[in-house]
Protein backbone atom coordinates (compact mmCIF):
# COMPACT_ATOMS: atom_id res chain seq x y z
CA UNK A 1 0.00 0.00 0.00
CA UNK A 2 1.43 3.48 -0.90
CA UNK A 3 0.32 6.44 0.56
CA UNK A 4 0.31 9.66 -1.36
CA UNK A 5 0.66 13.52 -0.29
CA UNK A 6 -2.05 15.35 -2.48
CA UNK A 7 -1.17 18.60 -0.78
CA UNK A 8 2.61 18.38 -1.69
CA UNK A 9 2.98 15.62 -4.97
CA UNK A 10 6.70 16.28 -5.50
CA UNK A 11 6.81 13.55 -2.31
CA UNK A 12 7.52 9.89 -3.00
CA UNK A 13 5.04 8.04 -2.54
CA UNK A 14 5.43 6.26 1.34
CA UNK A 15 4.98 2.63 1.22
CA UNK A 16 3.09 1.23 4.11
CA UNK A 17 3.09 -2.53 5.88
CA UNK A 18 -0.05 -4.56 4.60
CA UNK A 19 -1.40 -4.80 8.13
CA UNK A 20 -1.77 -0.57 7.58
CA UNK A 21 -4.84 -1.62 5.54
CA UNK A 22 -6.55 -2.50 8.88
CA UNK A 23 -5.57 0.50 10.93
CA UNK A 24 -6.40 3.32 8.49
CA UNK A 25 -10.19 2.87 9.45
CA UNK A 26 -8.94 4.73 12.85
CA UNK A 27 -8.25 8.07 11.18
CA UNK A 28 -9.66 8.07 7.35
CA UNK A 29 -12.11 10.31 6.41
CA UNK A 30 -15.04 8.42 4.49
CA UNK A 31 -16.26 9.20 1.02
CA UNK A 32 -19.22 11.09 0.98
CA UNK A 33 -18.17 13.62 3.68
CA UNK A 34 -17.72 16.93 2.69
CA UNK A 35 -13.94 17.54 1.26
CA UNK A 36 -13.17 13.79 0.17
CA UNK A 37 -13.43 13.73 -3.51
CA UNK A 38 -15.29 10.11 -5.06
CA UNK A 39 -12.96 7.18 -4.25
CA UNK A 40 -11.71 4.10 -5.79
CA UNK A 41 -11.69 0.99 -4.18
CA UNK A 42 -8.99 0.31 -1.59
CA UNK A 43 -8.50 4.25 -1.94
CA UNK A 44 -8.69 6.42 1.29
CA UNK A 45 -8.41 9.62 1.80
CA UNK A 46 -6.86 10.88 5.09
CA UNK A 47 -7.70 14.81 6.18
CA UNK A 48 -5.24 16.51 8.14
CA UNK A 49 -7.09 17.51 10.67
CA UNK A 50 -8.53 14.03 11.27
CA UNK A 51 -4.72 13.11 11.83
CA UNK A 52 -4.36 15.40 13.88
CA UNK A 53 -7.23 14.54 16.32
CA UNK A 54 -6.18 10.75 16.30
CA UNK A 55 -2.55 11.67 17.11
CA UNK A 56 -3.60 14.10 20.33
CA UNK A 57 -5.75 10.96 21.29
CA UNK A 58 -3.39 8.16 21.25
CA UNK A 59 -1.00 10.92 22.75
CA UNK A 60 -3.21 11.88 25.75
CA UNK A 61 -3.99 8.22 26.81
CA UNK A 62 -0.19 7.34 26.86
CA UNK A 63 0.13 10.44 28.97
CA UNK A 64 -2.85 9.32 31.35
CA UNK A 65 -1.26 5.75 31.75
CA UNK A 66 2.17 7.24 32.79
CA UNK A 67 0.62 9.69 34.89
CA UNK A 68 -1.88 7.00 36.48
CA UNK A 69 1.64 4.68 36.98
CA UNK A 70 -0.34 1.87 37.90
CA UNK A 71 2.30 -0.71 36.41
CA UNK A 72 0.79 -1.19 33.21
CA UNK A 73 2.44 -1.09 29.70
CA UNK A 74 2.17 1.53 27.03
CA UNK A 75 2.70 0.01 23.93
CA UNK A 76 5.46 1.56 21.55
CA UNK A 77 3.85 3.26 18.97
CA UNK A 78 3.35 0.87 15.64
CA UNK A 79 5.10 2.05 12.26
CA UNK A 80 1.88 3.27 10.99
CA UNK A 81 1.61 5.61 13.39
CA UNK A 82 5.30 7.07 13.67
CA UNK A 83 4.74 7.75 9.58
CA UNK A 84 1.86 9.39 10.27
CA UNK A 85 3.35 11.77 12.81
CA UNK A 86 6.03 12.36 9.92
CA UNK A 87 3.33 13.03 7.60
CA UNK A 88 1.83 15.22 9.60
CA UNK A 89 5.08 17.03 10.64
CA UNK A 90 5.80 18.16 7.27
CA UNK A 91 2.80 20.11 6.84
């Protein structure tokens, strides 16, 4: 799966893991709603500020579970989700 910058095309496309397929339903923006132009199949379309908001999320409930210190584990942040905070970066 590649992903593709439509706000800045002189990026290579970024090739993502095939498990990517099944975490992009956390923070794609469905065809239909207003912004996302008609869609191929196995063609998503991420909005920035959607990114954004899943980011702060994930971000705020590792910072809860270190603050709550209760022993459990925070799990390292997947691939995925490091790429998208690169993505995201560069804007």
């Amino acid at each position: 799966m590649l992903i593709h910058s439509v706000d800045h095309p002189d990026l290579p496309p970024f090739e993502m893991p095939a498990r990517f397929k099944m975490e992009i339903v956390y923070f794609m923006t469905p065809s239909g709603n207003p912004g996302v132009p008609p869609l191929g199949p196995n063609e998503y379309w991420i909005r920035l500020d959607e990114a954004i908001k899943w980011l702060e999320r994930a971000m705020e409930a590792g910072r809860r579970a270190v603050e709550a210190d209760d022993g459990s584990r925070i799990a390292e942040p997947t691939h995925e989700t490091i790429a998208l905070h690169r993505r995201i970066a560069r804007q």
